[in-house]
Structures are given as C-alpha cells and as structure tokens.
C-alpha atoms as a PDB file:
ATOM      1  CA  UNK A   1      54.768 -86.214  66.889  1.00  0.00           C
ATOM      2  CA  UNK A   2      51.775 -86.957  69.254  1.00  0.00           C
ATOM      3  CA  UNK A   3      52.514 -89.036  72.325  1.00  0.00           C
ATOM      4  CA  UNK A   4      49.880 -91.512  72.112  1.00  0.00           C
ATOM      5  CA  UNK A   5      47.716 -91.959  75.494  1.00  0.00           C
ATOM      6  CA  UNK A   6      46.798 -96.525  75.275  1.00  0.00           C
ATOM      7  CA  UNK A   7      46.834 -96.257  71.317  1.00  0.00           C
ATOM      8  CA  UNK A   8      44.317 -95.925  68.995  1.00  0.00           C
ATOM      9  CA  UNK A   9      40.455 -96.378  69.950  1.00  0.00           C
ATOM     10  CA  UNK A  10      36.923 -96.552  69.111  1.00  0.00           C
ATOM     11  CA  UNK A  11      35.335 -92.746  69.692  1.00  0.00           C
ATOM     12  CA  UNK A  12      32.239 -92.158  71.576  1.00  0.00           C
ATOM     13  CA  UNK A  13      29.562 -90.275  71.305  1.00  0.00           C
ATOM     14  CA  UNK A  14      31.338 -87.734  74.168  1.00  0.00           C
ATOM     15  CA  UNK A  15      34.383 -87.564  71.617  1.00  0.00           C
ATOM     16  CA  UNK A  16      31.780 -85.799  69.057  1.00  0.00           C
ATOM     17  CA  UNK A  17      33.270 -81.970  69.345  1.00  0.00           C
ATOM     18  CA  UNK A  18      36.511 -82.881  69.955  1.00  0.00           C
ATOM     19  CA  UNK A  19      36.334 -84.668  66.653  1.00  0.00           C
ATOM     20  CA  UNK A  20      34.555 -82.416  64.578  1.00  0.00           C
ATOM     21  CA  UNK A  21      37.370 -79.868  66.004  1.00  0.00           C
ATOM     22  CA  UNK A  22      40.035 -82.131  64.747  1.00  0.00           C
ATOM     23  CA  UNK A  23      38.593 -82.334  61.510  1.00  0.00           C
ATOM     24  CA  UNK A  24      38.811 -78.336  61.857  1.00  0.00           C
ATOM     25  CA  UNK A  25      42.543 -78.019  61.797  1.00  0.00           C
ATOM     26  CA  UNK A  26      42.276 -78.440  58.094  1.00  0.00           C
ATOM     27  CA  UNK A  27      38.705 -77.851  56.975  1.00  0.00           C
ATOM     28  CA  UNK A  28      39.336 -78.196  53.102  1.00  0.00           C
ATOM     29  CA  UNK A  29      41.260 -81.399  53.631  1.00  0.00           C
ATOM     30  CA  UNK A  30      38.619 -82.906  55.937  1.00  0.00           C
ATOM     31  CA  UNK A  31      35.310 -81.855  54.420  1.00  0.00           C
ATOM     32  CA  UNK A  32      34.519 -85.512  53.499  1.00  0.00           C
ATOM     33  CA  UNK A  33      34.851 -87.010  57.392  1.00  0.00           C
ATOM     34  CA  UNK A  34      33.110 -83.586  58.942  1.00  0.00           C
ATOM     35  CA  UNK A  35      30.541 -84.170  56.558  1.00  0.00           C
ATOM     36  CA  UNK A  36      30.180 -87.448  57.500  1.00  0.00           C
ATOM     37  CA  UNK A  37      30.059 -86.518  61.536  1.00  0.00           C
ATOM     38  CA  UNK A  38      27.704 -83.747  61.060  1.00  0.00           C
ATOM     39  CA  UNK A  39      25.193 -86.009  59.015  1.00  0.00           C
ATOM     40  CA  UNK A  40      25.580 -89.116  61.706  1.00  0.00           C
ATOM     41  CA  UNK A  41      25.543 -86.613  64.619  1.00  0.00           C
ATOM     42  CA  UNK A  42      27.241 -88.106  68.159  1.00  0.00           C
ATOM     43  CA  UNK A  43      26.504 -91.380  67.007  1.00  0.00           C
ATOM     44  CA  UNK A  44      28.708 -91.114  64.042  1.00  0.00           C
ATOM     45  CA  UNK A  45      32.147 -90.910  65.964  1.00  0.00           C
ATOM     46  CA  UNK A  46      31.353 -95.079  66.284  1.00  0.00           C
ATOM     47  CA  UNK A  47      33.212 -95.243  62.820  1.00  0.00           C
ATOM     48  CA  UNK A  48      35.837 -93.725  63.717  1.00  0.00           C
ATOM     49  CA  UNK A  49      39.420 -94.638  66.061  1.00  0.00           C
ATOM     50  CA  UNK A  50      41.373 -91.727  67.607  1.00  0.00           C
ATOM     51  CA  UNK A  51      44.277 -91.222  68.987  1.00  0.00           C
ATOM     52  CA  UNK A  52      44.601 -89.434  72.256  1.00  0.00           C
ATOM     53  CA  UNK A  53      48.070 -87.279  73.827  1.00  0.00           C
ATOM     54  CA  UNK A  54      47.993 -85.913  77.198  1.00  0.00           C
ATOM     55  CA  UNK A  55      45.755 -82.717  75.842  1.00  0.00           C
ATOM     56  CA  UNK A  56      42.672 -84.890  74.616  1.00  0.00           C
ATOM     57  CA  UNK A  57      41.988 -86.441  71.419  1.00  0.00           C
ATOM     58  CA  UNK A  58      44.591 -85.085  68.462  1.00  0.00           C
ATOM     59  CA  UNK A  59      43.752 -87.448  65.566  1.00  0.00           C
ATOM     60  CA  UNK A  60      41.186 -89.550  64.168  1.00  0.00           C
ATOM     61  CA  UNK A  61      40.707 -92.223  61.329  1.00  0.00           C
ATOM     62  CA  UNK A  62      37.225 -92.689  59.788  1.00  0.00           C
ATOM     63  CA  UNK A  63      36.593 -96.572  59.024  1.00  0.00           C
ATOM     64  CA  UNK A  64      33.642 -97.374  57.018  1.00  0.00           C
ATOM     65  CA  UNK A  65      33.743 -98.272  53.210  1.00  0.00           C
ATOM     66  CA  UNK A  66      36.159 -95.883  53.088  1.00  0.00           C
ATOM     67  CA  UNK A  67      39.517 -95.328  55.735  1.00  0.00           C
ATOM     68  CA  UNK A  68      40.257 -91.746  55.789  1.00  0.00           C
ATOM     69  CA  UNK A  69      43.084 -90.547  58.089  1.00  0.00           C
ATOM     70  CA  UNK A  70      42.740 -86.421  59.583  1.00  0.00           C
ATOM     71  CA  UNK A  71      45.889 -85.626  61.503  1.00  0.00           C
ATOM     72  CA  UNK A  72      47.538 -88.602  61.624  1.00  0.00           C
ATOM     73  CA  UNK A  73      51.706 -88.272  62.267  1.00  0.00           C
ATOM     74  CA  UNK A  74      53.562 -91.495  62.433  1.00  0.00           C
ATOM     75  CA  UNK A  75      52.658 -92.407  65.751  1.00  0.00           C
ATOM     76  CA  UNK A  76      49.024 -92.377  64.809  1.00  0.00           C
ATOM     77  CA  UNK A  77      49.444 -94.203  61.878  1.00  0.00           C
ATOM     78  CA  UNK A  78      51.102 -96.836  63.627  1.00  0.00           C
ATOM     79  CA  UNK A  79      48.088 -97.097  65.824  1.00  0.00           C
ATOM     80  CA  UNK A  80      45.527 -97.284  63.482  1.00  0.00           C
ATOM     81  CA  UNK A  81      47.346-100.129  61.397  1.00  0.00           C
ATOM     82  CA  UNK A  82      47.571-102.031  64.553  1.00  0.00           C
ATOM     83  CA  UNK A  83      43.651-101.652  65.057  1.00  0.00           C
ATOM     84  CA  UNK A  84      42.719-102.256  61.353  1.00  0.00           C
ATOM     85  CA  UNK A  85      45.101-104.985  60.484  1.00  0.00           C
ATOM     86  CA  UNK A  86      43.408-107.211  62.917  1.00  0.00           C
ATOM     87  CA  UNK A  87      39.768-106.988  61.557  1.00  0.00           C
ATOM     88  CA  UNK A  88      38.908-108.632  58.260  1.00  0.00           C
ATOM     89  CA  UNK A  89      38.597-106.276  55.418  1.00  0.00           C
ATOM     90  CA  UNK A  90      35.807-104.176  54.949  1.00  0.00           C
ATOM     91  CA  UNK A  91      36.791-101.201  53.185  1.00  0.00           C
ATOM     92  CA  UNK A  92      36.702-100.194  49.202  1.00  0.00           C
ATOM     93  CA  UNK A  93      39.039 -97.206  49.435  1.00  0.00           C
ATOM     94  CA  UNK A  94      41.575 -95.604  51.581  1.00  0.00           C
ATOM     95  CA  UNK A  95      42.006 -91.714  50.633  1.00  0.00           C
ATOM     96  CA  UNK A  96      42.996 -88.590  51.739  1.00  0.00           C
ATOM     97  CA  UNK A  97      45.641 -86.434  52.074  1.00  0.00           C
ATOM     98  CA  UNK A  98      48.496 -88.438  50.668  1.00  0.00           C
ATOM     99  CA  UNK A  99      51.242 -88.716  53.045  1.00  0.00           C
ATOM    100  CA  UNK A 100      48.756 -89.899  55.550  1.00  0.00           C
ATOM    101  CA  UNK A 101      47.362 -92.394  53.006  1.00  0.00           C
ATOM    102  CA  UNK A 102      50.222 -93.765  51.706  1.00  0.00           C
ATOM    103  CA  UNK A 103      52.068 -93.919  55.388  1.00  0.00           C
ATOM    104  CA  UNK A 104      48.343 -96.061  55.910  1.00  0.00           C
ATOM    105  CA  UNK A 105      48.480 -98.112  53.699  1.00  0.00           C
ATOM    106  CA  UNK A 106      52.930 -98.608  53.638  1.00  0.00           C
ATOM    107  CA  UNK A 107      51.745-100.371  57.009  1.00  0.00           C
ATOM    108  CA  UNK A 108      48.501-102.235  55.778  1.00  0.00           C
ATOM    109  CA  UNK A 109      49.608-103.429  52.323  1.00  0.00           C
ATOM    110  CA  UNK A 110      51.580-106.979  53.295  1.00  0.00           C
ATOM    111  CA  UNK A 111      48.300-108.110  55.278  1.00  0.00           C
ATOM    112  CA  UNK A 112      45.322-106.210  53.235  1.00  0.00           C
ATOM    113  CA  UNK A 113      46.964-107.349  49.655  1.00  0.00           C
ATOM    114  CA  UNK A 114      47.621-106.024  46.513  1.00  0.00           C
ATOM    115  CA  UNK A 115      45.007-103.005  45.634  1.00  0.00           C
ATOM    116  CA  UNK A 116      42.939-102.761  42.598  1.00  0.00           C
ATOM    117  CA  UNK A 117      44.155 -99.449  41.794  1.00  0.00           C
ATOM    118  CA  UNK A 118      46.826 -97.082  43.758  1.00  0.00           C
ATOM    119  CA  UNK A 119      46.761 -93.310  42.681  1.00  0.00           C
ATOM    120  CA  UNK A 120      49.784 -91.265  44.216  1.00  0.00           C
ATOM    121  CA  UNK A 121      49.486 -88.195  43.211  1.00  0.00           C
ATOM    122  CA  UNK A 122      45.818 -86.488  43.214  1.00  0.00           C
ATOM    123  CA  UNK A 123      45.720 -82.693  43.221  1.00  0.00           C
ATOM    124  CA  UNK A 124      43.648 -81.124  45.782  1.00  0.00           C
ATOM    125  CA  UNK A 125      42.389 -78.025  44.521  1.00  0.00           C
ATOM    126  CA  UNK A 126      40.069 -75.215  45.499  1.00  0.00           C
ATOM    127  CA  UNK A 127      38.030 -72.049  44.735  1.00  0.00           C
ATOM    128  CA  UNK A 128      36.395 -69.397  46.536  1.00  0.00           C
ATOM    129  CA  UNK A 129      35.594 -66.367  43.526  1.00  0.00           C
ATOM    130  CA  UNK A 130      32.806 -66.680  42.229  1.00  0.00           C
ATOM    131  CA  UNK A 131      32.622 -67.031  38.120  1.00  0.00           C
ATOM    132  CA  UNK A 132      30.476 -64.625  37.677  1.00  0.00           C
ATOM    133  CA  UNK A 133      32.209 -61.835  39.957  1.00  0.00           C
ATOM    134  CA  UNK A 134      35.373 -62.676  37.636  1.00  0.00           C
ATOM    135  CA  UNK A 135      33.633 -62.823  34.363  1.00  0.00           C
ATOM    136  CA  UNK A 136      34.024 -66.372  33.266  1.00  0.00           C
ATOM    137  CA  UNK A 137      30.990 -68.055  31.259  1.00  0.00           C
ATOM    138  CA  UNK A 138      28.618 -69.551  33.373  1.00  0.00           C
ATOM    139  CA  UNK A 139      25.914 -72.128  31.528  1.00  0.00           C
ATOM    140  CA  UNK A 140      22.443 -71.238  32.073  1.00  0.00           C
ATOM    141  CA  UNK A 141      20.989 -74.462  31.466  1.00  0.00           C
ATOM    142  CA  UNK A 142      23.084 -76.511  34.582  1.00  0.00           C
ATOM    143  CA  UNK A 143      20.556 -76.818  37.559  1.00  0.00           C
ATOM    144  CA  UNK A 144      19.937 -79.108  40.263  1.00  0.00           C
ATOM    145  CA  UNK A 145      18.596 -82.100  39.685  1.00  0.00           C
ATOM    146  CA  UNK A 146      14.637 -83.049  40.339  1.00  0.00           C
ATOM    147  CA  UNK A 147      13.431 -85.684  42.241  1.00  0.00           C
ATOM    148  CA  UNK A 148      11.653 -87.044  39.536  1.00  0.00           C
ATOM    149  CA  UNK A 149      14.754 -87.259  37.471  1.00  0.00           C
ATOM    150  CA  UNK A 150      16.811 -90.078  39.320  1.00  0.00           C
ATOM    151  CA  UNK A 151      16.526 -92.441  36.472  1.00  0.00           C
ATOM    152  CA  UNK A 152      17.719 -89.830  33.770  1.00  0.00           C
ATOM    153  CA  UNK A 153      20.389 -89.269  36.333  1.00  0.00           C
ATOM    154  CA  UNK A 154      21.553 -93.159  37.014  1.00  0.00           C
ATOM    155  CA  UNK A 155      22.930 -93.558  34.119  1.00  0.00           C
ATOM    156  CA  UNK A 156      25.543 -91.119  33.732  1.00  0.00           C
ATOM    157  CA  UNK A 157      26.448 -91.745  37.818  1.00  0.00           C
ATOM    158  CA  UNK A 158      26.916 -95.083  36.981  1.00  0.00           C
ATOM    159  CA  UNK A 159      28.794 -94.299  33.947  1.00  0.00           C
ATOM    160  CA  UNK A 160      31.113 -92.446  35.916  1.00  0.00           C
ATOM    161  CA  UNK A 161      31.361 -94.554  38.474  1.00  0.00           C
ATOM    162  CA  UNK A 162      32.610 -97.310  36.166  1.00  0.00           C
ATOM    163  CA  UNK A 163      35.151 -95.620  34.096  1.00  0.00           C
ATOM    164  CA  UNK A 164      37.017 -93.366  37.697  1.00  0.00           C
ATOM    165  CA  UNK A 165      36.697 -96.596  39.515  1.00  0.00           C
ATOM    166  CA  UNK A 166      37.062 -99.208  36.752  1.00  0.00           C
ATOM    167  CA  UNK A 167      33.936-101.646  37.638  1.00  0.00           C
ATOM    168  CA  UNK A 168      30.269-101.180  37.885  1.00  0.00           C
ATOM    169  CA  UNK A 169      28.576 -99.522  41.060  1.00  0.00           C
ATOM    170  CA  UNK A 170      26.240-102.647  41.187  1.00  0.00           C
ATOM    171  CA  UNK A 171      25.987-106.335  40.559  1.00  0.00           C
ATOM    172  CA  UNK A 172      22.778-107.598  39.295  1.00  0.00           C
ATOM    173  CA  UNK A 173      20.634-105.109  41.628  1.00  0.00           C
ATOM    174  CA  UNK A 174      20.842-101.384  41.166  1.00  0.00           C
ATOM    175  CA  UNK A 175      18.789-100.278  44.697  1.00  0.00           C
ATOM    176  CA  UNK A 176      21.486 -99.412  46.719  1.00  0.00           C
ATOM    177  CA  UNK A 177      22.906 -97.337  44.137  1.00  0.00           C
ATOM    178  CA  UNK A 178      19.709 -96.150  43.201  1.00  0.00           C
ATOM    179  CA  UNK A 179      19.030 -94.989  46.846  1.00  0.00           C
ATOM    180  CA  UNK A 180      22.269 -93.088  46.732  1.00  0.00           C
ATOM    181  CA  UNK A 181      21.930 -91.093  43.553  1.00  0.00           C
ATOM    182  CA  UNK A 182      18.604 -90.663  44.937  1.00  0.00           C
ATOM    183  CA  UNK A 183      19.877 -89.133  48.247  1.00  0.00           C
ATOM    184  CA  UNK A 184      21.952 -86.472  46.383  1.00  0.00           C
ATOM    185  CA  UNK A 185      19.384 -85.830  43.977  1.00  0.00           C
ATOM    186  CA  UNK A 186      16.525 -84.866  47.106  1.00  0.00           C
ATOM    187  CA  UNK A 187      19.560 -82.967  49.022  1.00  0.00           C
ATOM    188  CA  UNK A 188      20.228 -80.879  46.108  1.00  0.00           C
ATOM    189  CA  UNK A 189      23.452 -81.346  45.739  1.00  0.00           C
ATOM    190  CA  UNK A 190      23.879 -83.501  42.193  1.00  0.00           C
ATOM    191  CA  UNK A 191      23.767 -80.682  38.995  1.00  0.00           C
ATOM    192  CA  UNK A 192      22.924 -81.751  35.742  1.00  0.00           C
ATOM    193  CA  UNK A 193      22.617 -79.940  31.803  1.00  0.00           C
ATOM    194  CA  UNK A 194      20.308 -81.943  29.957  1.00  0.00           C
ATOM    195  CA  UNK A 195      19.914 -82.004  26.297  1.00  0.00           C
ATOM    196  CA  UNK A 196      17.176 -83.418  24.579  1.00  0.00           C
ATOM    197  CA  UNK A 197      16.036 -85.325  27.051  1.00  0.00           C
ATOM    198  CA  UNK A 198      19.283 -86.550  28.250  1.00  0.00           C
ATOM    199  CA  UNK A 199      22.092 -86.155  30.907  1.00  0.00           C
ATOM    200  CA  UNK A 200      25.271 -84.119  29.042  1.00  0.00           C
ATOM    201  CA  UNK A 201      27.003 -83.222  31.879  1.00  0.00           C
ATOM    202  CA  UNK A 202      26.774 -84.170  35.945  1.00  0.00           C
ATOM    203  CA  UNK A 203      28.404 -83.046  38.697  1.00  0.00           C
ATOM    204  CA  UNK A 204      27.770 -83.849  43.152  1.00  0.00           C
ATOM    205  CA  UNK A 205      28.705 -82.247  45.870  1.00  0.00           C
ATOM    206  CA  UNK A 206      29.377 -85.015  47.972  1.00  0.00           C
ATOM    207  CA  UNK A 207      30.423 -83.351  51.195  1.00  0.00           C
ATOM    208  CA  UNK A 208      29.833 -79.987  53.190  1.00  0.00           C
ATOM    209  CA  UNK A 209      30.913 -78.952  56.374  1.00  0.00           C
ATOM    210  CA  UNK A 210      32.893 -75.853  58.071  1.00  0.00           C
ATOM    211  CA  UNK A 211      31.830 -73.489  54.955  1.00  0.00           C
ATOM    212  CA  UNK A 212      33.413 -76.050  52.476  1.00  0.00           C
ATOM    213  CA  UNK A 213      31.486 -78.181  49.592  1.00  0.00           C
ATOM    214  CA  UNK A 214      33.527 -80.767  48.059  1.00  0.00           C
ATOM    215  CA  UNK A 215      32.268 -81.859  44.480  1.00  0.00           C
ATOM    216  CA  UNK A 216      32.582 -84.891  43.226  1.00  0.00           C
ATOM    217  CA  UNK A 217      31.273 -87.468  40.154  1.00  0.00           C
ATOM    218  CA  UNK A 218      31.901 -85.136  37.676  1.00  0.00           C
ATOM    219  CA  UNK A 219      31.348 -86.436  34.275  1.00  0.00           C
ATOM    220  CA  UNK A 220      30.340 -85.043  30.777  1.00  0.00           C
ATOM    221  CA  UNK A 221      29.215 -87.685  28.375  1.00  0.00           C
ATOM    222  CA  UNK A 222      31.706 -88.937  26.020  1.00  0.00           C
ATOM    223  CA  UNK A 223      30.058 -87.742  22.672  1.00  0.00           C
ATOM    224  CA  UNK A 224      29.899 -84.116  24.238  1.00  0.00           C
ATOM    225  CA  UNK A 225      33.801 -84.052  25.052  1.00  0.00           C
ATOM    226  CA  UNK A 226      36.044 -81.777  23.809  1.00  0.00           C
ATOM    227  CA  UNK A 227      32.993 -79.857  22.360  1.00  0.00           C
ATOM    228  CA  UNK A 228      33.701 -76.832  25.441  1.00  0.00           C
ATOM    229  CA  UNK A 229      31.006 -77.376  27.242  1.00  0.00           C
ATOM    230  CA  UNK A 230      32.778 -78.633  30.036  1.00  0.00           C
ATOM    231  CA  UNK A 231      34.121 -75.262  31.470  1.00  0.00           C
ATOM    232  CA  UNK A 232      30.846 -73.431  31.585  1.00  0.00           C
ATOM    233  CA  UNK A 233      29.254 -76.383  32.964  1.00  0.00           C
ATOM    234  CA  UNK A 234      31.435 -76.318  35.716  1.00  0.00           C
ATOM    235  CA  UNK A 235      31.499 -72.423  36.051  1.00  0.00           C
ATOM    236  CA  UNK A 236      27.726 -72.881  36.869  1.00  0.00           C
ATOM    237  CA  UNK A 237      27.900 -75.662  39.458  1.00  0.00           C
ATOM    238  CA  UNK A 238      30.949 -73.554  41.468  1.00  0.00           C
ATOM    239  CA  UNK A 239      28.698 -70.510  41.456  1.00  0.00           C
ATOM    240  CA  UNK A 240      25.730 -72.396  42.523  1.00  0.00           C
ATOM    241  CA  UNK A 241      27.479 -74.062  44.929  1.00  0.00           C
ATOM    242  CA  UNK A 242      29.388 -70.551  46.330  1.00  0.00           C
ATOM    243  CA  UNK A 243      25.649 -68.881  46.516  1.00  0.00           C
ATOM    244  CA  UNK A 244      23.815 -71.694  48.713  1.00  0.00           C
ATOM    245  CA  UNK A 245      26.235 -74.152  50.226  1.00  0.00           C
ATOM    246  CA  UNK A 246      29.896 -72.950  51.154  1.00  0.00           C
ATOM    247  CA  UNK A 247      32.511 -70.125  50.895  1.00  0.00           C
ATOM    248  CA  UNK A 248      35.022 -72.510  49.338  1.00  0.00           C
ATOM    249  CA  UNK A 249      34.244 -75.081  46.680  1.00  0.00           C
ATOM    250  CA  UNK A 250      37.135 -78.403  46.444  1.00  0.00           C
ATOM    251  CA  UNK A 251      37.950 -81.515  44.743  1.00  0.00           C
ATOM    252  CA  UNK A 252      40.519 -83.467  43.896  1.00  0.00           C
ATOM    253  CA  UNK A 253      41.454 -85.301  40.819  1.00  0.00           C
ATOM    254  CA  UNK A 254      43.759 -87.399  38.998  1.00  0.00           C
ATOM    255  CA  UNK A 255      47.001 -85.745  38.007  1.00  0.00           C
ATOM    256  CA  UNK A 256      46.910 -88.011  34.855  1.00  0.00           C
ATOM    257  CA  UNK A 257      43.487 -86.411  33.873  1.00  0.00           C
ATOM    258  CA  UNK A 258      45.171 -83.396  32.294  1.00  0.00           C
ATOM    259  CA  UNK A 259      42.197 -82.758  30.244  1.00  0.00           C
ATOM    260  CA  UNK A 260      40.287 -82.458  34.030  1.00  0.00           C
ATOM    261  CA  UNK A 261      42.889 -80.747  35.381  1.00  0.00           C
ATOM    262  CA  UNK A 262      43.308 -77.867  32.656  1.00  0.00           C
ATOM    263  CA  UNK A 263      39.117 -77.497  33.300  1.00  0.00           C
ATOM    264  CA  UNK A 264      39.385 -77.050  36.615  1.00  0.00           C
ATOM    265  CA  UNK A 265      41.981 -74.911  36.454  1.00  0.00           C
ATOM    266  CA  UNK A 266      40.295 -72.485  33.651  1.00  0.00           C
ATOM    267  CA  UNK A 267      37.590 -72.255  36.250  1.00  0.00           C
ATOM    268  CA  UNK A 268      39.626 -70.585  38.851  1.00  0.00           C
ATOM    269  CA  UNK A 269      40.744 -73.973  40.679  1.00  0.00           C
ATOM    270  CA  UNK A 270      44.379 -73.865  42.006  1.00  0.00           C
ATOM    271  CA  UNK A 271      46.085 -76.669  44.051  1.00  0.00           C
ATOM    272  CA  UNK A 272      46.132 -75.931  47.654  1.00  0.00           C
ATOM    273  CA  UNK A 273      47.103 -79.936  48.604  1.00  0.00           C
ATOM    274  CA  UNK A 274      47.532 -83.544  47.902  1.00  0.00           C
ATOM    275  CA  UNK A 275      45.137 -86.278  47.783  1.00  0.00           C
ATOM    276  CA  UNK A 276      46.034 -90.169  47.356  1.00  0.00           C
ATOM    277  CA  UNK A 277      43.279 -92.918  46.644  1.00  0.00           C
ATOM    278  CA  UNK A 278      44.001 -96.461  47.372  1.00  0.00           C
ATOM    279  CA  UNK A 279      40.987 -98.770  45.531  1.00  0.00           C
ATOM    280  CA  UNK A 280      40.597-102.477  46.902  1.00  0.00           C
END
C-alpha cells in the first residue's frame, strides 16, 4: 500500500515524466491516460490528481469527462474520492481496470448517485501477431478513412455510439461530435469497408502510447451481421494498426457481447486483464 505524502493533488506541469512513467508500469492498461498526456504535453498533467509516497509520485487519476484511475491501491483511492466527492459532477464515465474502478466508484456512489449503466466485468484483451504472419484472412477493402469522408463516417460513429452507450452522442447540434469523428478521421486512426457507397464496418484507434494502440468504436452495420465479414474486417485493422502505429494492438469489451468476444478472439485476441465502465 502507498503511504500517501498530504493526499491526493492536482499535478503540474513538473509532474509530466513522472506521470507518463506511472502510466508505464502497465502500458496496455494505461494506453488511454498516456495517450492523453502525450497529446496535451506538460500541460496535460492539470487533469489529473496524484498521489505522492516518500519516493515521488506513485499514482495518478485522470479527471476529465472521463475518471480513469492508473495505480491506485486503497490508500489512493481513498484520496481521490475525497478530492472528487467535493466538486460537482462533471464526468460521463469512470473506467479502467476494474478493481480500481469499482473500489472508485464503492466510495463515490452514495454522493455521485445512481449510474446510467454499471458494467463489471469487461475483458481486456490484446494482440501482438500479425494476421497475416499467422495466416488469418485479412479484407482488402478496410482502409483508413479520408478526410473527405467524415459525413459517410458520422453516421455509423453515431450509431455506435448510441447503441454501446444507450443515448445519442448529440442533442440538437452534431459539431462537437462532428469535430471528433473528424479528428480521428485526419489522424488516421478511424478504418472503414465501404460498400456501395456506404459505411459496413468501422473501427478507431482511440489511443496510442508506449508501442500500444487501443481500438475502439467498433461497429459493423446491423444488416451486414452475422454475414462473416466481421473477422476479416478486423484482421485488416489489427494488421494495419501492427505495421504503422504499435507493437501491441488492445481493447476491451463487454463480456455479455459474446458475439464480440468470439471475433476478437478468432482474430488472435486473448484476455490479458479486466476493464470496468461506470456510465453517468
């Protein structure tokens, strides 16, 4: 257990290495908040507490739409409730790996309120061979998305979005959303198969740091399920993604999704940890 130096505070931009080395203890686990540093730079560590012991800083909670814990025992969960219980709500998810989530949110819950959705159990799984070197089917069509394509691409984000998360990404206006489909698109990092002039099949890498790419948003439309294209689709994004972006390709899913969950294991996928979402 860490013995906590003053409890949990806001980092600085001096804390910047010490936190992307934190985040380094468990580089598959904490793709999405070394991402997050490594895009924001020193000025990034601002949304995030951390927990000190007499060695430096040990642990660190990001705290922006979404709460992430990385390396949190007890003691630094204890600290960060303290810190986030007294500022109003401004979160939309708490994940992570799930005994630091659900420790998070055991001490949140009575004064943050009942969540829209709480998933336990999320296996965290990962890759590193690529499809090709093994012989698996890889579809020729799946490519990065264009520029030019964000509003063939909106729909099936937003699609997605609404049936993993269970409301729409946007009320009334769709530029914020727009800006952030938009941002993966330009970065390319979202993948797409498109049939006759539509989206089929999507997938994003939403985070990549420390020689890890974490994909995310995948979705295949619902008159193409159960048709197989699913498998090779997603052979082609991990060998994209293992040729220009990271040695090991993650994600984590549902562990009621055992449709997902049999696809990502046919492409090579095996469970290496344990995610929990909390949606508010």
């Amino acid at each position: 257990m860490l013995r906590i130096m003053h409890g949990a505070r806001v980092l600085g931009r001096d804390d910047y290495p010490a936190a992307l080395d934190v985040c380094d203890l468990d580089p598959l686990t904490n793709v999405f908040v070394a991402a997050r540093l490594l895009e924001g730079g020193a000025y990034a560590t601002s949304s995030a507490l951390g927990v000190d012991d007499a060695d430096g800083l040990r642990s660190l909670c990001w705290m922006s739409a979404n709460v992430v814990p990385v390396n949190a025992d007890d003691a630094a969960l204890d600290a960060y409730a303290e810190r986030l219980r007294r500022h109003q709500r401004r979160t939309s998810s708490l994940f992570g790996d799930a005994d630091q989530v659900l420790g998070l949110w055991d001490r949140l819950q009575r004064h943050w309120g009942p969540p829209r959705s709480l998933r336990r159990r999320q296996p965290m799984m990962a890759v590193s061979t690529a499809p090709l070197a093994d012989g698996r089917e890889v579809d020729p069509r799946v490519r990065p998305a264009r520029p030019d394509e964000v509003d063939l691409v909106l729909p099936a984000s937003a699609h997605m979005f609404t049936e993993e998360i269970g409301y729409r990404p946007y009320v009334g206006s769709d530029r914020d959303y727009r800006r952030l489909v938009s941002a993966l698109i330009g970065a390319g990092q979202t993948f797409v198969l498109v049939e006759r002039g539509r989206v089929v099949f999507k997938a994003d890498v939403g985070s990549v740091a420390s020689g890890v790419a974490q994909i995310q948003g995948v979705w295949v439309a619902p008159d193409r399920r159960g048709q197989g294209i699913a498998i090779p689709a997603m052979n082609a994004v991990v060998q994209q993604v293992l040729d220009f972006y990271a040695h090991t390709v993650t994600l984590y899913v549902n562990d009621y999704n055992e449709a997902a969950v049999r696809t990502y294991t046919s492409v090579g996928f095996r469970q290496v940890g344990e995610f929990a979402t909390v949606i508010l």
